[in-house]
PDB file of N, CA and C in Angstrom:
ATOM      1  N   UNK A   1     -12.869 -75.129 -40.497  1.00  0.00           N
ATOM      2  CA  UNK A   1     -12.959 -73.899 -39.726  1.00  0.00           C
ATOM      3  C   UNK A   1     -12.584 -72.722 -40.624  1.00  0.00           C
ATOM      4  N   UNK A   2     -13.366 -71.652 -40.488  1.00  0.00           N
ATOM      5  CA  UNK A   2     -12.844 -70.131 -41.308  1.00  0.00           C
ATOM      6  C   UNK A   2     -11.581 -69.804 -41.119  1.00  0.00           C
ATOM      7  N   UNK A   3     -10.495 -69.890 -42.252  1.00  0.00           N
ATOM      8  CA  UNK A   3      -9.367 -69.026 -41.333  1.00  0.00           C
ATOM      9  C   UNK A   3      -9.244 -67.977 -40.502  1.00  0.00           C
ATOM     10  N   UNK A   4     -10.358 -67.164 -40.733  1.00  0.00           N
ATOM     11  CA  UNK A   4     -10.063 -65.778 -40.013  1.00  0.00           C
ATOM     12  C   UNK A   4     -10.861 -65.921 -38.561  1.00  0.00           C
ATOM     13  N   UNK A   5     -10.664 -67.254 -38.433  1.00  0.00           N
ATOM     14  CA  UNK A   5     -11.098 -67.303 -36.938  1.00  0.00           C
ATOM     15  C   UNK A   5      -9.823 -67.653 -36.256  1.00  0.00           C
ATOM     16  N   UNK A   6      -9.033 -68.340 -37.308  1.00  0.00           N
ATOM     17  CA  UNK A   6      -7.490 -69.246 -36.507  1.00  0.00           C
ATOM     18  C   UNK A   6      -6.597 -68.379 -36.244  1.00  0.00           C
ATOM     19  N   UNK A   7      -5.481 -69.373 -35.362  1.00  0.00           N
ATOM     20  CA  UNK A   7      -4.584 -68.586 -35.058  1.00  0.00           C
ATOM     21  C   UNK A   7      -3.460 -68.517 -35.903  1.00  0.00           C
ATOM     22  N   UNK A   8      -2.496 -67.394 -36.562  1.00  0.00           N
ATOM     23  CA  UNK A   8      -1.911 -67.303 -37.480  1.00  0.00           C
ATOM     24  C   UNK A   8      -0.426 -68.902 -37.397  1.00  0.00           C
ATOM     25  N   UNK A   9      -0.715 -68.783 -36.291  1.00  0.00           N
ATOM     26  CA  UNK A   9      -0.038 -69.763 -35.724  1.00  0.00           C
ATOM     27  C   UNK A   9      -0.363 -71.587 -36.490  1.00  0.00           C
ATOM     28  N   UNK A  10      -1.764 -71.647 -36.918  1.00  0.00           N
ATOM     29  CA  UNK A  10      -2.065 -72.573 -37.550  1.00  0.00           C
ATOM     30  C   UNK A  10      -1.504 -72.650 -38.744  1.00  0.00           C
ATOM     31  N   UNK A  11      -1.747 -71.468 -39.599  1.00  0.00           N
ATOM     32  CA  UNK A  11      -1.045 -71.470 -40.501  1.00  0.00           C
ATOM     33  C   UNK A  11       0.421 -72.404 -41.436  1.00  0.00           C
ATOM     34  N   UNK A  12       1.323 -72.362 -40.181  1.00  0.00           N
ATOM     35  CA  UNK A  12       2.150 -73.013 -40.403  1.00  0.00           C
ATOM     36  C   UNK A  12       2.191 -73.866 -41.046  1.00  0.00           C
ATOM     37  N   UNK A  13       2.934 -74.571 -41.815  1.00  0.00           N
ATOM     38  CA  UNK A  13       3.327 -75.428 -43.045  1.00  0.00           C
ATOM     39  C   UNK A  13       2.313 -76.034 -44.107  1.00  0.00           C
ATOM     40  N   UNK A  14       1.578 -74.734 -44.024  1.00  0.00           N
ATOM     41  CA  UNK A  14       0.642 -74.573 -45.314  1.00  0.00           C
ATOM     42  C   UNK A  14       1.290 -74.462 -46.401  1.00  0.00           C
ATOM     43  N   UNK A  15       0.683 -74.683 -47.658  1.00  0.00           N
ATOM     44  CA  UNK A  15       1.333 -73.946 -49.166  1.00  0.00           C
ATOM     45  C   UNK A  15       0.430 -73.619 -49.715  1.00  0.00           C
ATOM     46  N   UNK A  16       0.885 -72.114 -50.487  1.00  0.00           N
ATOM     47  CA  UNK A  16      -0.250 -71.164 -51.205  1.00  0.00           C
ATOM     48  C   UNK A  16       0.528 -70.932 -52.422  1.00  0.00           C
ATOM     49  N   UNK A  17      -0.451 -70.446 -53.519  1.00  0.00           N
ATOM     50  CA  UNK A  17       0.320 -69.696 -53.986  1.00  0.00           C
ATOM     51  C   UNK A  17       0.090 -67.837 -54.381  1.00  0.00           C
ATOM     52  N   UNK A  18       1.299 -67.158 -54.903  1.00  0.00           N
ATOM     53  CA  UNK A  18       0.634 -65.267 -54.815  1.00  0.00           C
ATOM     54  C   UNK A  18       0.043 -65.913 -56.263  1.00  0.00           C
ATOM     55  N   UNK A  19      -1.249 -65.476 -55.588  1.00  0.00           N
ATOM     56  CA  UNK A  19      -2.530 -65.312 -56.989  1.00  0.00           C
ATOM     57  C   UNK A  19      -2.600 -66.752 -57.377  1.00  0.00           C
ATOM     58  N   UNK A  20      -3.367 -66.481 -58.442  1.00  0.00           N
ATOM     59  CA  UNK A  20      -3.836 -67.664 -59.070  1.00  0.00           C
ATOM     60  C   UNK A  20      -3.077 -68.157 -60.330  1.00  0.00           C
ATOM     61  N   UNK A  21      -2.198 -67.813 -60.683  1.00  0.00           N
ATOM     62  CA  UNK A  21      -0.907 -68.402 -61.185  1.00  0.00           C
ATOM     63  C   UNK A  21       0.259 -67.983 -61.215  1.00  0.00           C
ATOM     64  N   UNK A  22       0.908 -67.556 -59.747  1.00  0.00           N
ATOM     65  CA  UNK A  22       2.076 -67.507 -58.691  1.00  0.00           C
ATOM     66  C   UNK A  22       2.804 -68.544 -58.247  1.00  0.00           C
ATOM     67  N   UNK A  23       3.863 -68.280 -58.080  1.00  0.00           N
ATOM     68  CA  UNK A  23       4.840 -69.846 -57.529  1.00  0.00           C
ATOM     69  C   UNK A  23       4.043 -70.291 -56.134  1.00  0.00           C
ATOM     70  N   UNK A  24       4.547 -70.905 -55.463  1.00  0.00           N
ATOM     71  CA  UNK A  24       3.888 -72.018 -54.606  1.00  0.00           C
ATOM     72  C   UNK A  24       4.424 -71.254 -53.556  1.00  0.00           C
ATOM     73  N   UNK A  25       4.462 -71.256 -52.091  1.00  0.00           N
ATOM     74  CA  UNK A  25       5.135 -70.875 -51.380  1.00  0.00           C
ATOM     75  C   UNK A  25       4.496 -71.026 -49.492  1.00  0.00           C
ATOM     76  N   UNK A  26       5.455 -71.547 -48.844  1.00  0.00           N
ATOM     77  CA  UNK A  26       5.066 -72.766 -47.630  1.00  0.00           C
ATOM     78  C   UNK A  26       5.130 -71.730 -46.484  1.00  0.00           C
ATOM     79  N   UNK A  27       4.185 -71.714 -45.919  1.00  0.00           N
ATOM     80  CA  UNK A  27       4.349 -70.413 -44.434  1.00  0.00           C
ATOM     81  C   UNK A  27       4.765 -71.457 -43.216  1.00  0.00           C
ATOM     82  N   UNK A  28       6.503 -70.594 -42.763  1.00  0.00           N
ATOM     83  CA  UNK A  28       7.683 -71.104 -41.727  1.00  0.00           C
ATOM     84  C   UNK A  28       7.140 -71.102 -40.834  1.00  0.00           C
ATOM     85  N   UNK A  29       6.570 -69.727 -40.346  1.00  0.00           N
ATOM     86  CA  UNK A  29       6.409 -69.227 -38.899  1.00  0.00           C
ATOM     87  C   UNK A  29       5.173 -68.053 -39.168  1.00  0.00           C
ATOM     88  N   UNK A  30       4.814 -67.861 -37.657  1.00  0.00           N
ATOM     89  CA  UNK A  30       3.472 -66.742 -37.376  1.00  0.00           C
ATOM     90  C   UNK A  30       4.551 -65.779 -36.644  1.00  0.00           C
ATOM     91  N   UNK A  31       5.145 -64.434 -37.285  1.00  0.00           N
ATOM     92  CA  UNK A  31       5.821 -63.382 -36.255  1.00  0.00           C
ATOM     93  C   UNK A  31       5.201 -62.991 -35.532  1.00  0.00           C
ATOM     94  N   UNK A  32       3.524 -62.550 -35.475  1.00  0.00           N
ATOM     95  CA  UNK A  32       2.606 -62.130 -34.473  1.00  0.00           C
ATOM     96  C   UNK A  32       1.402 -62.445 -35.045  1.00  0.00           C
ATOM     97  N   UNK A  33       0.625 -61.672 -34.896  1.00  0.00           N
ATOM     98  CA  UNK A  33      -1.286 -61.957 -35.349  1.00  0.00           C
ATOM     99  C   UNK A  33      -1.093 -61.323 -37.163  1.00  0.00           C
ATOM    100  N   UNK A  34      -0.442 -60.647 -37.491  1.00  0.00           N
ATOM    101  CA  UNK A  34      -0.809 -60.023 -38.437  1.00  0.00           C
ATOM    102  C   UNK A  34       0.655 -60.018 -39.578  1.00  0.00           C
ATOM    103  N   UNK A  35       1.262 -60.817 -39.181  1.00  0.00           N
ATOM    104  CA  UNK A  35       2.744 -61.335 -39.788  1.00  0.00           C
ATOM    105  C   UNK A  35       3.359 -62.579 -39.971  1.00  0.00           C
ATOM    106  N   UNK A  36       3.472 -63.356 -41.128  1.00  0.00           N
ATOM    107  CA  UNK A  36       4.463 -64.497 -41.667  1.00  0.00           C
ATOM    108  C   UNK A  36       5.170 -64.183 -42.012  1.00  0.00           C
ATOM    109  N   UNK A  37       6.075 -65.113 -41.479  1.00  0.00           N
ATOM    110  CA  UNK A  37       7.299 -65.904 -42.244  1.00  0.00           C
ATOM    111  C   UNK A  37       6.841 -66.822 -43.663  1.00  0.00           C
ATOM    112  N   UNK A  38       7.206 -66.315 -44.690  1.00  0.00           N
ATOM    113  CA  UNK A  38       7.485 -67.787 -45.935  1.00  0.00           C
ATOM    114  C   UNK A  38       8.300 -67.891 -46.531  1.00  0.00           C
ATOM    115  N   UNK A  39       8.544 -69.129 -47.581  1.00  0.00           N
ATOM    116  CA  UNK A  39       9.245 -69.523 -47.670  1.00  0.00           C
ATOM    117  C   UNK A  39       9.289 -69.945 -49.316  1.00  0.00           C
ATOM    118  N   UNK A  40       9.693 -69.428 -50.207  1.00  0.00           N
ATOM    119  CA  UNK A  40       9.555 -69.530 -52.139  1.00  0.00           C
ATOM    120  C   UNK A  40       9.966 -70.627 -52.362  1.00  0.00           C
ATOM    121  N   UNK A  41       8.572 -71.474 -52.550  1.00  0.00           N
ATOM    122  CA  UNK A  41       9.380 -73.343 -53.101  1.00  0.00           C
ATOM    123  C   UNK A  41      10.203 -72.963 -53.917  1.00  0.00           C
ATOM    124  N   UNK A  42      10.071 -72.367 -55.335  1.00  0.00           N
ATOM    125  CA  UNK A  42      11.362 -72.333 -55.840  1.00  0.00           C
ATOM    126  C   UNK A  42      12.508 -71.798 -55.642  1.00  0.00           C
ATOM    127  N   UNK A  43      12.651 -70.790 -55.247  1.00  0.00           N
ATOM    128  CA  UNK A  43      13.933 -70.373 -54.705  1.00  0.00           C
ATOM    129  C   UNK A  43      14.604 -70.758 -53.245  1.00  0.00           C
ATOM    130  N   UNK A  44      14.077 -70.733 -52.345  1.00  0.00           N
ATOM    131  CA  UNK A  44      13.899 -70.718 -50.728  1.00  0.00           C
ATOM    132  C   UNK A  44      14.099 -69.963 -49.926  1.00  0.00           C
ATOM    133  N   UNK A  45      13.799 -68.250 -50.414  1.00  0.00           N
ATOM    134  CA  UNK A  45      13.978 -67.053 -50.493  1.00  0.00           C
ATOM    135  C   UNK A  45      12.959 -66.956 -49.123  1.00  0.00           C
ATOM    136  N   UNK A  46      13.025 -66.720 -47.979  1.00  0.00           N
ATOM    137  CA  UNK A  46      12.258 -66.420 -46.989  1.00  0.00           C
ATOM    138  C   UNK A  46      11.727 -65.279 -46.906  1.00  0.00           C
ATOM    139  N   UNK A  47      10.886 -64.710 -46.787  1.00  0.00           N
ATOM    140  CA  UNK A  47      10.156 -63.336 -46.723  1.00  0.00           C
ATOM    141  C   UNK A  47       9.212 -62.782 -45.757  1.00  0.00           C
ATOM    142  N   UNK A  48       8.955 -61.585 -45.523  1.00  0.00           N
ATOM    143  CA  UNK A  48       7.941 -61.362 -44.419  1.00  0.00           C
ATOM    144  C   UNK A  48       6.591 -61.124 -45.415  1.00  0.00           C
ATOM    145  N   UNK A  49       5.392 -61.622 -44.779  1.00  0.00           N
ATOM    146  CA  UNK A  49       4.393 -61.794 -45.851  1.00  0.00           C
ATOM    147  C   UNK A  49       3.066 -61.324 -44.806  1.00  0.00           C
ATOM    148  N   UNK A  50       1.995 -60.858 -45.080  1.00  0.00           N
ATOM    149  CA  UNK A  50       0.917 -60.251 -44.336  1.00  0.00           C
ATOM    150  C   UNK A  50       0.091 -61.459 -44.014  1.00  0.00           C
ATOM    151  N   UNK A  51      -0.630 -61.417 -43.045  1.00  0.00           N
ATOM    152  CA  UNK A  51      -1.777 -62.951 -43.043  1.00  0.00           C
ATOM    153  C   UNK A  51      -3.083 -62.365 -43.893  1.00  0.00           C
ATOM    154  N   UNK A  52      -3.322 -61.355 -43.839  1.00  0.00           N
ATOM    155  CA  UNK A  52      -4.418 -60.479 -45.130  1.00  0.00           C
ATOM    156  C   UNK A  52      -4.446 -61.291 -46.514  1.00  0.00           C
ATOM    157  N   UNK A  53      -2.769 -60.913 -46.927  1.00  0.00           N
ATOM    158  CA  UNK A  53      -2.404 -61.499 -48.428  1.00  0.00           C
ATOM    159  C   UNK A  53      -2.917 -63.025 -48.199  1.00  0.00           C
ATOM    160  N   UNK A  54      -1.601 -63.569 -47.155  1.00  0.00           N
ATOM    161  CA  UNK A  54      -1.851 -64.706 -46.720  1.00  0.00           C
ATOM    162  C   UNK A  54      -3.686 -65.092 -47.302  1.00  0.00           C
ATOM    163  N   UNK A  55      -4.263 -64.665 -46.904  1.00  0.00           N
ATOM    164  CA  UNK A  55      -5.792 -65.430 -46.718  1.00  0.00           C
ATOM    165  C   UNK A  55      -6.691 -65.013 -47.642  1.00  0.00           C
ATOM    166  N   UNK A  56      -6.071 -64.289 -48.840  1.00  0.00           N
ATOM    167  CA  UNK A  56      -6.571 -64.007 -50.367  1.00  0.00           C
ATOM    168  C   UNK A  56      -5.825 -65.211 -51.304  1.00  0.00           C
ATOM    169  N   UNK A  57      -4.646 -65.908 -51.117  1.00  0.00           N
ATOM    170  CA  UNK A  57      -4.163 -66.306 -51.877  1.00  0.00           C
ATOM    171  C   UNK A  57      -5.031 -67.832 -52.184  1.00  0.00           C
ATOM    172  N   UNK A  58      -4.817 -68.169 -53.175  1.00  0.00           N
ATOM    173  CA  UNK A  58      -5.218 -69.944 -53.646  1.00  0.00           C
ATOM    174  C   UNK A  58      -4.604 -70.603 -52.604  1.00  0.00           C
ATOM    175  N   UNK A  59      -4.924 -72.173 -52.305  1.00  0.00           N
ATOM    176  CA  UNK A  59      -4.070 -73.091 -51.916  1.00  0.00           C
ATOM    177  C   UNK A  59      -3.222 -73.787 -53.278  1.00  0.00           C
ATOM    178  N   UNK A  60      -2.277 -74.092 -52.925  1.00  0.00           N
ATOM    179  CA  UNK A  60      -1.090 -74.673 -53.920  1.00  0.00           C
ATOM    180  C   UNK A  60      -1.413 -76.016 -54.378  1.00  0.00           C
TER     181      UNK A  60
END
């Protein structure tokens, strides 16, 4: 299925990484339609992250 049909909610315990040679990093939670929660495999630094970015990034 296209992501940009799902619900951010699917998202969940995916792993991406920022860009194409960026650390890895696992999406916690969906805050609304247009907001994650993640989570920095290496550090475990939680962050608020866009589903936009979200759905430019590589899979991990």
């Amino acid at each position: 299925m296209n992501q940009i049909l799902q619900k951010p909610s699917s998202f969940v315990g995916e792993f991406k990484t920022f860009g194409q040679d960026g650390v890895a990093y696992e999406v916690i939670e969906a805050i609304n339609n247009t907001t994650l929660m993640i989570r920095v495999v290496e550090t475990g630094e939680t962050l608020v992250y866009t589903v936009q970015k979200f759905l430019t990034d590589p899979q991990a």
